[in-house]
Protein backbone atom coordinates (compact mmCIF):
# COMPACT_ATOMS: atom_id res chain seq x y z
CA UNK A 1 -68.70 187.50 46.21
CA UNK A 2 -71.57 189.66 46.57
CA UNK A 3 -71.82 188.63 50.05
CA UNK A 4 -68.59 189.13 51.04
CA UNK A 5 -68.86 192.90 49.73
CA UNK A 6 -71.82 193.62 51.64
CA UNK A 7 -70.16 192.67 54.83
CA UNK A 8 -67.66 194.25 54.64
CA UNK A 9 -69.70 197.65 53.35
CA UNK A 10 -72.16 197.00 56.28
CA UNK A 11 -69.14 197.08 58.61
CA UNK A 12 -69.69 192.96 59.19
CA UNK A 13 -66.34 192.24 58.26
CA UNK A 14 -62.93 193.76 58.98
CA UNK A 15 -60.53 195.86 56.25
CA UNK A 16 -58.01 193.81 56.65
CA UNK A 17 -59.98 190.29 56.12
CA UNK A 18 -61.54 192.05 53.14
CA UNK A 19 -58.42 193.31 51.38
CA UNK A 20 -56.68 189.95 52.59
CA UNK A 21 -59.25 187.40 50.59
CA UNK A 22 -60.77 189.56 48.08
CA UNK A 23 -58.57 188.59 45.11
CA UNK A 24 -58.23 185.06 46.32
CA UNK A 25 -61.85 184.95 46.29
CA UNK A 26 -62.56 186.64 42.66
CA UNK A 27 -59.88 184.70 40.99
CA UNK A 28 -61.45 181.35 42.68
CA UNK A 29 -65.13 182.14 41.65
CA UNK A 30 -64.34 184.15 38.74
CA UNK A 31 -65.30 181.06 36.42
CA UNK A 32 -68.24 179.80 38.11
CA UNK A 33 -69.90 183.65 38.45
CA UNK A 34 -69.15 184.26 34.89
CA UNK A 35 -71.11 181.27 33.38
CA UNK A 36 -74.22 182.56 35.95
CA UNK A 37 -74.24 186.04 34.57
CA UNK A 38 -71.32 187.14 32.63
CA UNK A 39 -71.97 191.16 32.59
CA UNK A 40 -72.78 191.23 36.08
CA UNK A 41 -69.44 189.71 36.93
CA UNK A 42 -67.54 192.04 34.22
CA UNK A 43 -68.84 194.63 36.02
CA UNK A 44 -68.26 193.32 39.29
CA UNK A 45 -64.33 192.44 38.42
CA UNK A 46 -63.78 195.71 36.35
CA UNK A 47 -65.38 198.19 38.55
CA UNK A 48 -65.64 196.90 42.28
CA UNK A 49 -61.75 194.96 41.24
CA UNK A 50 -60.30 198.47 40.42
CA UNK A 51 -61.70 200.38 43.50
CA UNK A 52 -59.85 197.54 45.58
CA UNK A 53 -56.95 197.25 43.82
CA UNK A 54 -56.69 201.20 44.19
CA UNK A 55 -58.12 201.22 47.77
CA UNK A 56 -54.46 201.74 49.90
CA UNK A 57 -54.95 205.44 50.14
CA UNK A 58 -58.28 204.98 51.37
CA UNK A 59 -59.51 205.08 55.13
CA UNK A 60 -61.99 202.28 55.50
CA UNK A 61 -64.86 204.65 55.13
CA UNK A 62 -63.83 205.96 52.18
CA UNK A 63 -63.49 202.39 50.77
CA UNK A 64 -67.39 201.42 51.61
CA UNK A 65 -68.71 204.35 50.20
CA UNK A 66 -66.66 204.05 46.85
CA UNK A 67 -67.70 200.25 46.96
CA UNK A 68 -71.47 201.13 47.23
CA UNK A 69 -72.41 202.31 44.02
CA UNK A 70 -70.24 199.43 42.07
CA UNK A 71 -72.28 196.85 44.18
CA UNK A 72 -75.53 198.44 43.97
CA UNK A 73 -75.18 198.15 39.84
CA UNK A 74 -73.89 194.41 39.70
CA UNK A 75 -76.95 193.84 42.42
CA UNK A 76 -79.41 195.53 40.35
CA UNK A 77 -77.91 193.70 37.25
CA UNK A 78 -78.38 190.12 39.26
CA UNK A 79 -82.13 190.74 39.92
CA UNK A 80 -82.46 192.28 37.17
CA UNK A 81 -83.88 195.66 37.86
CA UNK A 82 -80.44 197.74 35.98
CA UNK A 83 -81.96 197.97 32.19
């Protein structure tokens, strides 16, 4: 999921794809990512979930930059470097 994100943040993927697959997606890895590191995918479903969910006003632009800082905390969570 964290992949899928980034492409579309680094402009790799299209707004249409993204908003298309992204719940498909978290509700189909939800289970697996939460046994790997449950806060990090909390995190990643509460915070990075909402902005999409809440994205229709948004011009694409506006939707990467209010993804960045979400994915930049469940990334540093994954590797560890957030506490």
């Amino acid at each position: 999921m964290m992949e899928f994100v980034r492409k579309f943040i680094a402009e790799e993927s299209s707004r249409l794809a993204f908003s298309l697959d992204f719940n498909h997606h978290l509700i189909q890895r939800y289970d697996k990512m939460y046994l790997e590191n449950a806060e990090a995918v909390e995190i990643f479903a509460e915070r990075i979930g909402e902005i999409v969910v809440n994205s229709d006003n948004l011009s694409d632009d506006e939707l990467r930059d209010a993804l960045c800082d979400p994915y930049d905390l469940v990334y540093d969570i994954i590797t560890g470097k957030a506490w």
